[in-house]
Every structure is written in structure tokens, then in C-alpha cells.
PDB file of N, CA and C in Angstrom:
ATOM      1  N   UNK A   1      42.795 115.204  61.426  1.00  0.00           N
ATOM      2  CA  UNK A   1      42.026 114.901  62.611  1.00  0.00           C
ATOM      3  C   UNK A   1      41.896 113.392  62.750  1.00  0.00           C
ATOM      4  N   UNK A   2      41.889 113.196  64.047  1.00  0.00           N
ATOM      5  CA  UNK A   2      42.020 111.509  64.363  1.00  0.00           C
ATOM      6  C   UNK A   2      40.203 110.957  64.160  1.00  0.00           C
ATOM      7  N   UNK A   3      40.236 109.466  63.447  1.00  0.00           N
ATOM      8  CA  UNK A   3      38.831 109.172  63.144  1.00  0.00           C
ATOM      9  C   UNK A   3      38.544 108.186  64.375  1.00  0.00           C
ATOM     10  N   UNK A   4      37.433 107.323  64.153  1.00  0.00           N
ATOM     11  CA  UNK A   4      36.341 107.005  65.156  1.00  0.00           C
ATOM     12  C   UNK A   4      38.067 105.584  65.742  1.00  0.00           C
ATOM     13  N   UNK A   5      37.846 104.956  64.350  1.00  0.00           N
ATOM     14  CA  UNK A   5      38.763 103.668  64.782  1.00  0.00           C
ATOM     15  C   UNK A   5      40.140 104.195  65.387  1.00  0.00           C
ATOM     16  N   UNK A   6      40.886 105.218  65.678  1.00  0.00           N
ATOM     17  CA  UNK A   6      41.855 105.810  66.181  1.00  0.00           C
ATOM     18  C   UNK A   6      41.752 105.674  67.750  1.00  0.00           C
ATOM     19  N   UNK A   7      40.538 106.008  68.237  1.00  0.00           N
ATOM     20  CA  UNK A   7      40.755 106.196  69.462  1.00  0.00           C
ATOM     21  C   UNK A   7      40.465 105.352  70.659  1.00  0.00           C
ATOM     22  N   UNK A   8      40.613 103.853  70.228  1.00  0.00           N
ATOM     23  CA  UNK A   8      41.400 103.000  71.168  1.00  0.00           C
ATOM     24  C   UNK A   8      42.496 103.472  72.159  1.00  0.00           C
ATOM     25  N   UNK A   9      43.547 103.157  70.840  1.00  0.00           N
ATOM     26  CA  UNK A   9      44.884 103.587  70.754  1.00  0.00           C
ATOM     27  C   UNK A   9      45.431 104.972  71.275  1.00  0.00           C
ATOM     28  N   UNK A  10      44.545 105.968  70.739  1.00  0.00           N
ATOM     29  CA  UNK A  10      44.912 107.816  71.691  1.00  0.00           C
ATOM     30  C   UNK A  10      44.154 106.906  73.296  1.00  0.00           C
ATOM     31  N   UNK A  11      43.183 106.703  73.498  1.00  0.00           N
ATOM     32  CA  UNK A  11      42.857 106.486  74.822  1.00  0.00           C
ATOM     33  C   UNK A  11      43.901 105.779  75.575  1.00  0.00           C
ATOM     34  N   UNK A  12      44.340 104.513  74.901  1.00  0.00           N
ATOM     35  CA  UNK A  12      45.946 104.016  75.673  1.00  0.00           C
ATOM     36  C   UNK A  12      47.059 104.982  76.170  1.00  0.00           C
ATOM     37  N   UNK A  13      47.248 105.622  74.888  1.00  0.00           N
ATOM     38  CA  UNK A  13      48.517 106.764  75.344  1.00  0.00           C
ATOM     39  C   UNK A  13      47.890 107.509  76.074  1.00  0.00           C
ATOM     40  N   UNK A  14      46.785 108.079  76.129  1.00  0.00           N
ATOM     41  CA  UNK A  14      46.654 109.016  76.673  1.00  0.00           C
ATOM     42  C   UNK A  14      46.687 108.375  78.586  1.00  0.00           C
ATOM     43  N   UNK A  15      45.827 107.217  79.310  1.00  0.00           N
ATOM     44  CA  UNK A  15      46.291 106.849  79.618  1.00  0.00           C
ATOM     45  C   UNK A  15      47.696 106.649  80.319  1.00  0.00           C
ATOM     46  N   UNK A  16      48.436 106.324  79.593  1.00  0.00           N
ATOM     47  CA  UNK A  16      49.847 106.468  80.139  1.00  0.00           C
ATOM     48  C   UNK A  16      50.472 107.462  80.389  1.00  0.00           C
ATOM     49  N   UNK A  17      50.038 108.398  79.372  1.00  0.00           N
ATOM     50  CA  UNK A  17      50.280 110.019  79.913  1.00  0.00           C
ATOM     51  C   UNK A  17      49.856 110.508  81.305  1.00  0.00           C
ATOM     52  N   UNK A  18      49.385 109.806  81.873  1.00  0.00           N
ATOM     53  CA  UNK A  18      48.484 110.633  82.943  1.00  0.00           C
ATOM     54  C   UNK A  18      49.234 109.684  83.677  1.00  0.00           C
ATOM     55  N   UNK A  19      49.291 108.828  83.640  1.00  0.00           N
ATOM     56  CA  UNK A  19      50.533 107.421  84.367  1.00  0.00           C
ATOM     57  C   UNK A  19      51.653 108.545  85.011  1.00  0.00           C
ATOM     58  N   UNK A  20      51.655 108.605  83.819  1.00  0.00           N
ATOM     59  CA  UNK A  20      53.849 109.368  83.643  1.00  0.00           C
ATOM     60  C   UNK A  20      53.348 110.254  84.029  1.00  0.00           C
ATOM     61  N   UNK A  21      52.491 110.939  84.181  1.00  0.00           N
ATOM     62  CA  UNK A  21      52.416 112.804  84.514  1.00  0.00           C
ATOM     63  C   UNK A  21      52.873 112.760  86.226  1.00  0.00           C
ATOM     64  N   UNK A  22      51.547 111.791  86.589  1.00  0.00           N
ATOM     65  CA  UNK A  22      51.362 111.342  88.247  1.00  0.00           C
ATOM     66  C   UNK A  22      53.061 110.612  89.159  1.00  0.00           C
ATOM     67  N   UNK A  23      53.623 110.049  88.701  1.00  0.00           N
ATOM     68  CA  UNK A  23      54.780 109.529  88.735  1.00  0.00           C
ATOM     69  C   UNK A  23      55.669 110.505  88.329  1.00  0.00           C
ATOM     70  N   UNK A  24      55.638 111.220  88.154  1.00  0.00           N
ATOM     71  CA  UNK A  24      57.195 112.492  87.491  1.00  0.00           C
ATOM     72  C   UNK A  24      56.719 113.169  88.645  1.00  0.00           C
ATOM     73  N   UNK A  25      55.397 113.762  88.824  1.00  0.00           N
ATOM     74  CA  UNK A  25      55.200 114.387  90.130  1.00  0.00           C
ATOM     75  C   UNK A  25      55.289 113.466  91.597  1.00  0.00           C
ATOM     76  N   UNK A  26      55.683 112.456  91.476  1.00  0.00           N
ATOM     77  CA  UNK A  26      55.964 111.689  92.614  1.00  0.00           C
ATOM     78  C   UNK A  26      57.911 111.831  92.913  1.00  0.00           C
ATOM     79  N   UNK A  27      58.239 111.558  91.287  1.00  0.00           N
ATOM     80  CA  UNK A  27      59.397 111.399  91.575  1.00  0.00           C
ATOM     81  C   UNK A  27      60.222 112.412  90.580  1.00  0.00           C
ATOM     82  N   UNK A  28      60.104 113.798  91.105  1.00  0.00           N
ATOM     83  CA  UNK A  28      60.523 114.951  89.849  1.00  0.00           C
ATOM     84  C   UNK A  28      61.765 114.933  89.525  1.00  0.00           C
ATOM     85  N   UNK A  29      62.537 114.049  90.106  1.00  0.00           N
ATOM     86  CA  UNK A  29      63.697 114.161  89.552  1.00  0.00           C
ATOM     87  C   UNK A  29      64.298 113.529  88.507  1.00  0.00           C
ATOM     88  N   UNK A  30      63.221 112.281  88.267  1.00  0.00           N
ATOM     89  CA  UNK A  30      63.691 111.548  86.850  1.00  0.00           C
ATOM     90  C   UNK A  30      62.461 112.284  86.368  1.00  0.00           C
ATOM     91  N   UNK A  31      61.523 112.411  86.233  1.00  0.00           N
ATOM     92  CA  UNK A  31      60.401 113.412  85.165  1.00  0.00           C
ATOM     93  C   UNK A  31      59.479 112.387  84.879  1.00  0.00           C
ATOM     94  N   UNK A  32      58.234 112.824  84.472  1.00  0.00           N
ATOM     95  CA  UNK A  32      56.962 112.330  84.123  1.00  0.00           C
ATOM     96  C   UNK A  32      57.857 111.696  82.215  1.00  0.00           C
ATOM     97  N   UNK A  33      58.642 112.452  81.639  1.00  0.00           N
ATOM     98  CA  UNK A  33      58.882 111.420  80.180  1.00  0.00           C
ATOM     99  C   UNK A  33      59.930 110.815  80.202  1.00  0.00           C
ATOM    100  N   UNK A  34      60.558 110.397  81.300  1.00  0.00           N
ATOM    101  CA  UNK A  34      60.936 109.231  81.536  1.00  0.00           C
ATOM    102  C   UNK A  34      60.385 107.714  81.792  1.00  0.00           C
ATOM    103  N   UNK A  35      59.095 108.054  82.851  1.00  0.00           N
ATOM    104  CA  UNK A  35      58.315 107.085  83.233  1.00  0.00           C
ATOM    105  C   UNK A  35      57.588 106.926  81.870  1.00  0.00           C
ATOM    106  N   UNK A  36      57.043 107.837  80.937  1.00  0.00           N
ATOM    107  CA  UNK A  36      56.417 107.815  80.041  1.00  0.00           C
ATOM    108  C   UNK A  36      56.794 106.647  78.975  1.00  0.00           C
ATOM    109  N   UNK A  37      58.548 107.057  78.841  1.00  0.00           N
ATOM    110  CA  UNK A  37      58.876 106.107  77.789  1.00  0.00           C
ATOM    111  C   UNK A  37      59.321 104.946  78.152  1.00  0.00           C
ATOM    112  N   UNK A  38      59.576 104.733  79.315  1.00  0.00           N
ATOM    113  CA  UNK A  38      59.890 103.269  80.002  1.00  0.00           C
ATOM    114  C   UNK A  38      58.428 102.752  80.093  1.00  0.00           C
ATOM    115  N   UNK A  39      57.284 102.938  80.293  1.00  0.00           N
ATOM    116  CA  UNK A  39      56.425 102.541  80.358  1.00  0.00           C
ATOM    117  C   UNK A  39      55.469 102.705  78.765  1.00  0.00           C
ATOM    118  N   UNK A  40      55.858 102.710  78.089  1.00  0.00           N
ATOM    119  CA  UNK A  40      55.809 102.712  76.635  1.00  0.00           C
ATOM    120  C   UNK A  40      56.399 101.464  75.584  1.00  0.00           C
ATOM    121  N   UNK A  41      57.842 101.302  76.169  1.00  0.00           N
ATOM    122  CA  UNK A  41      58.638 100.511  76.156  1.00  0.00           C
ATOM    123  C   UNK A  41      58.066  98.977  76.557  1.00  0.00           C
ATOM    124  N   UNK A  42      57.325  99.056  77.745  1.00  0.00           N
ATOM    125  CA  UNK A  42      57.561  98.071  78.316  1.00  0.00           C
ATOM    126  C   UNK A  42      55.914  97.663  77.501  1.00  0.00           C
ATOM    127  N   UNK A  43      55.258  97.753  77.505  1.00  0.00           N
ATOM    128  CA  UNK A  43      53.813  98.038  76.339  1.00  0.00           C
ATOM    129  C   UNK A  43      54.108  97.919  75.495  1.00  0.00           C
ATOM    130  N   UNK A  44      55.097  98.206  74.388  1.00  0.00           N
ATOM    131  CA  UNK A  44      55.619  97.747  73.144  1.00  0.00           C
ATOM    132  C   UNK A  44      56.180  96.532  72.738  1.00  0.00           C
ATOM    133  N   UNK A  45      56.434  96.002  74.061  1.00  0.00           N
ATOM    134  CA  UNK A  45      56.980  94.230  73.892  1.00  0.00           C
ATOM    135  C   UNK A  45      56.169  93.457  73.960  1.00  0.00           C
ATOM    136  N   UNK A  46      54.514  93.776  74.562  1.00  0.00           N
ATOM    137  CA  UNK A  46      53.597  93.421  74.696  1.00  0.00           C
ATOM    138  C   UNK A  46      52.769  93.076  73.123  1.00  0.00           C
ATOM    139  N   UNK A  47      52.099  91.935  72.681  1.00  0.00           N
ATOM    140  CA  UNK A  47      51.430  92.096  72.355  1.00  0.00           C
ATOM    141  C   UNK A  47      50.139  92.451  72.486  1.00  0.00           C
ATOM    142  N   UNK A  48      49.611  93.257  71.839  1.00  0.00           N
ATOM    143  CA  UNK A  48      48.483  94.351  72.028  1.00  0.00           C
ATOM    144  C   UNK A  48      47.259  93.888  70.841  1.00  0.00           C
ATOM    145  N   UNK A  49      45.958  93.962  71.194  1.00  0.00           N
ATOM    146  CA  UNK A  49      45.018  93.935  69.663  1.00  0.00           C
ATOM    147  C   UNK A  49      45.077  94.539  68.866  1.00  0.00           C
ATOM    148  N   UNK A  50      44.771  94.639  67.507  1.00  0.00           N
ATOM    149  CA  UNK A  50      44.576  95.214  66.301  1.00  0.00           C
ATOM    150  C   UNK A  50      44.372  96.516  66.350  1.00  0.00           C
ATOM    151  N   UNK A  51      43.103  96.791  67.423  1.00  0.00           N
ATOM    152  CA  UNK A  51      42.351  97.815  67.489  1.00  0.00           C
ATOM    153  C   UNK A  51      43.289  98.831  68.483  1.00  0.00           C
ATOM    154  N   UNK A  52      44.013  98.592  68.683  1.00  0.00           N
ATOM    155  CA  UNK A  52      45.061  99.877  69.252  1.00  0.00           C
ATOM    156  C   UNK A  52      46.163 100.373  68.383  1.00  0.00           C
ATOM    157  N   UNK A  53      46.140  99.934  67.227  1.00  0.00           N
ATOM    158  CA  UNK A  53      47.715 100.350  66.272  1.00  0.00           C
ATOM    159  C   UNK A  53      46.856 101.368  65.534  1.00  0.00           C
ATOM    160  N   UNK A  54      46.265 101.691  65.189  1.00  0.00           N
ATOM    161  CA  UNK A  54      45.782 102.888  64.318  1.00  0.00           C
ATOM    162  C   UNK A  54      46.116 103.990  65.757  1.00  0.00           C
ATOM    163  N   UNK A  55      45.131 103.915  66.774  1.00  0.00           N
ATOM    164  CA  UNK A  55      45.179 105.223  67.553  1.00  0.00           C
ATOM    165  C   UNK A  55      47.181 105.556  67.751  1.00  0.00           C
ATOM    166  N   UNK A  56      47.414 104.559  68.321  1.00  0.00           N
ATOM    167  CA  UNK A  56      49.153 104.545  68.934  1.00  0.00           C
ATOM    168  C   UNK A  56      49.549 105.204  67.890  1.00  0.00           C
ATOM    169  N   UNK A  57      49.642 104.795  66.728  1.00  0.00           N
ATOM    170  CA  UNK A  57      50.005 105.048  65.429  1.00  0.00           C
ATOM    171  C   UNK A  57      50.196 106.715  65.385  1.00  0.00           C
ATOM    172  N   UNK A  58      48.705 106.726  65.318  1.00  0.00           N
ATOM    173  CA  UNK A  58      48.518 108.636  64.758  1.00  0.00           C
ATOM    174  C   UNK A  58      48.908 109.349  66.186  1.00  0.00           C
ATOM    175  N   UNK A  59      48.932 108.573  67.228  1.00  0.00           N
ATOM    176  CA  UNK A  59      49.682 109.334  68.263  1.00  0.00           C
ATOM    177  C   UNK A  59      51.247 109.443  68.241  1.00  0.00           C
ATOM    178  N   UNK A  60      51.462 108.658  67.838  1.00  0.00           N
ATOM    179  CA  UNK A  60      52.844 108.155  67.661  1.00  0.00           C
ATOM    180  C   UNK A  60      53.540 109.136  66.730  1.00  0.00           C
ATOM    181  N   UNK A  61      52.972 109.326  65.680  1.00  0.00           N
ATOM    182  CA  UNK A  61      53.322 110.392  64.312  1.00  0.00           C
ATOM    183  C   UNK A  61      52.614 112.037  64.351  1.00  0.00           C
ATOM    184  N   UNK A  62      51.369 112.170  64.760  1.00  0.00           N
ATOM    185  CA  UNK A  62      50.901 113.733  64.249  1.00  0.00           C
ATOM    186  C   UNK A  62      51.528 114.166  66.262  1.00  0.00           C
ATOM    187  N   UNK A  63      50.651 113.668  67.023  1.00  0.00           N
ATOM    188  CA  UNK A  63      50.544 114.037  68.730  1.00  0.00           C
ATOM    189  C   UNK A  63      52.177 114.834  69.099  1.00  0.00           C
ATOM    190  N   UNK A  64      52.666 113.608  68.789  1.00  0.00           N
ATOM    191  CA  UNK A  64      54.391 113.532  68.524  1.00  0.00           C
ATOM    192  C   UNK A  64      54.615 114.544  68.321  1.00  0.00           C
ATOM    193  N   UNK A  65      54.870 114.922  67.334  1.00  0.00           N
ATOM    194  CA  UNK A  65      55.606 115.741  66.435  1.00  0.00           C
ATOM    195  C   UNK A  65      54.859 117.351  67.074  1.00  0.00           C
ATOM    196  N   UNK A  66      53.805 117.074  66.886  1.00  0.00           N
ATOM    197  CA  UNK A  66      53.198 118.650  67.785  1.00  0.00           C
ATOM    198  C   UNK A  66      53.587 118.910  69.180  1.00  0.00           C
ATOM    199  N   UNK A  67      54.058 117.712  69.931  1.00  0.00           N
ATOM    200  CA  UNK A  67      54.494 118.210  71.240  1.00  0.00           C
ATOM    201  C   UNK A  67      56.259 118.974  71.363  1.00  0.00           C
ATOM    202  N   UNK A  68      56.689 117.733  69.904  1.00  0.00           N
ATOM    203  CA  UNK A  68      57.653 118.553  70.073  1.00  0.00           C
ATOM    204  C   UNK A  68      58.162 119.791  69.347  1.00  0.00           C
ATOM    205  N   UNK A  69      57.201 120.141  68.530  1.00  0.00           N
ATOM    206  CA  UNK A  69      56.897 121.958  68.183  1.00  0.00           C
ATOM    207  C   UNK A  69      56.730 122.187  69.524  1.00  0.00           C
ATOM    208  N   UNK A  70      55.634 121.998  70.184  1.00  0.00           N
ATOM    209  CA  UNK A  70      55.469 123.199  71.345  1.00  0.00           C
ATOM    210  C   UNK A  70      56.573 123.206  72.245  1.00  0.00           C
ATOM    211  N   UNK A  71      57.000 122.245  72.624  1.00  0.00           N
ATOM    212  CA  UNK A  71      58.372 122.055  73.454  1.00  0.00           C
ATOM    213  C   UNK A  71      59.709 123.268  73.060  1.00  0.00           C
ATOM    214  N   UNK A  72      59.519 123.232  71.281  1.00  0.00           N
ATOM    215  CA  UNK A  72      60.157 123.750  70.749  1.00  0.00           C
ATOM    216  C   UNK A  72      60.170 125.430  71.204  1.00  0.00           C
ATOM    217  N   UNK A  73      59.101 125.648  71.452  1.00  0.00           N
ATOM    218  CA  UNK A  73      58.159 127.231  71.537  1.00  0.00           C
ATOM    219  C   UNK A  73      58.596 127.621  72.806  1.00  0.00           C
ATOM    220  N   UNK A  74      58.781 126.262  73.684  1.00  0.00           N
ATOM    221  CA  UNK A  74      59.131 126.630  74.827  1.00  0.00           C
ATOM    222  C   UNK A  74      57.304 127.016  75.556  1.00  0.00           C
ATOM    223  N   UNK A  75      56.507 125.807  75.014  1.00  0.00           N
ATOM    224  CA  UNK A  75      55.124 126.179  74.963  1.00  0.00           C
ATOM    225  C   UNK A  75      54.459 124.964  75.738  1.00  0.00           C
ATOM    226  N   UNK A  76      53.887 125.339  76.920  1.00  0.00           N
ATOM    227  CA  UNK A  76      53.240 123.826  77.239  1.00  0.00           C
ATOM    228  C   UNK A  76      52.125 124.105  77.027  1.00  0.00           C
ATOM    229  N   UNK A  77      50.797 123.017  77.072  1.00  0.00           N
ATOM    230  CA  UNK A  77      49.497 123.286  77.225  1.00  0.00           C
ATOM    231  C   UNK A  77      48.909 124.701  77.850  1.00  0.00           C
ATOM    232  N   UNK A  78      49.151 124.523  79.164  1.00  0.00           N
ATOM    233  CA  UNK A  78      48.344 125.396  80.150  1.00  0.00           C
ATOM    234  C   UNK A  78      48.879 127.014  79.028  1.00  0.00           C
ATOM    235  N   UNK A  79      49.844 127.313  78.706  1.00  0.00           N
ATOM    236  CA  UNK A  79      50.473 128.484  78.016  1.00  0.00           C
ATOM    237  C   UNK A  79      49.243 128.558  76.460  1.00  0.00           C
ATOM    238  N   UNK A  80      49.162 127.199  75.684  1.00  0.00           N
ATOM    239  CA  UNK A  80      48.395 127.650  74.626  1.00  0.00           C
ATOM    240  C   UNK A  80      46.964 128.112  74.919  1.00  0.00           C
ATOM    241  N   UNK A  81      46.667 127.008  75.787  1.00  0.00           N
ATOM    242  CA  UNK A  81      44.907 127.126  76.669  1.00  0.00           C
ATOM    243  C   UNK A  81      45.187 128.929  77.132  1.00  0.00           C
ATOM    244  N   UNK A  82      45.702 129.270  77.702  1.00  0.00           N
ATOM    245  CA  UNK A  82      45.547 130.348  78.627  1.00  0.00           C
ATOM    246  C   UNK A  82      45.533 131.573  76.990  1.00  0.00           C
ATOM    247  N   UNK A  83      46.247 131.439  76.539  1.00  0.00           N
ATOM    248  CA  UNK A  83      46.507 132.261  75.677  1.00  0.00           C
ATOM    249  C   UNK A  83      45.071 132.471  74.171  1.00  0.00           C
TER     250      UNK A  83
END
């Protein structure tokens, strides 16, 4: 589970998630994780404070990796929520 000092950093991504979500639904033909990782990208060349590399971090490694299990499942949110 993510701790107190983590959630800078989840609030950034998360953030951008909602960026990329809004923009993929603008423009569905390149997709919300396209904009996601170009705009990730472009934030990564950036220097950023201290206090955002822990959250990015554990988003970066646990968030990650669970989306792409569910992806795997062929599982989005609304499917686990509902279920």
C-alpha cells in the first residue's frame, strides 16, 4: 500500500491520467495512452521536486504492473468495480 509521502507523485499521474483519458476521448483514434505517454515523456525531461519521485515511483512500478494484469484479463476498472 502506497504511504503518506507517496502521494504527491500518485496525485501527478493520476492527474495526467485524466489528461490522457479526456484527450483519447477527444481524439479516439490515437487513444487516451498515447497522449498519456507523450505527456509523461514530456514531464520526464522536466525537472520535478523531490517530493514527487516516491509517488511516480510506486506508480511507476506496483500501479503499472497491475494495469497491465488487468489489461491482461481483458479487465478494465468499470468490469472489476461492477463485479
Amino acid at each position: 500500500m502506497f504511504k503518506l509521502k507517496d502521494f504527491p507523485g500518485i496525485a501527478v499521474c493520476f492527474v495526467i491520467a485524466v489528461i490522457s483519458y479526456f484527450l483519447g476521448k477527444l481524439a479516439p483514434v490515437i487513444g487516451g495512452a498515447v497522449f498519456g505517454i507523450t505527456i509523461g515523456m514530456i514531464i520526464a525531461g522536466i525537472r520535478r521536486p523531490v517530493i514527487f519521485e516516491f509517488g511516480i515511483r510506486y506508480t511507476s512500478k506496483k500501479l503499472l504492473q497491475l494495469s497491465i494484469i488487468l489489461i491482461g484479463f481483458e479487465m478494465n476498472l468499470y468490469s472489476v468495480l461492477k463485479t
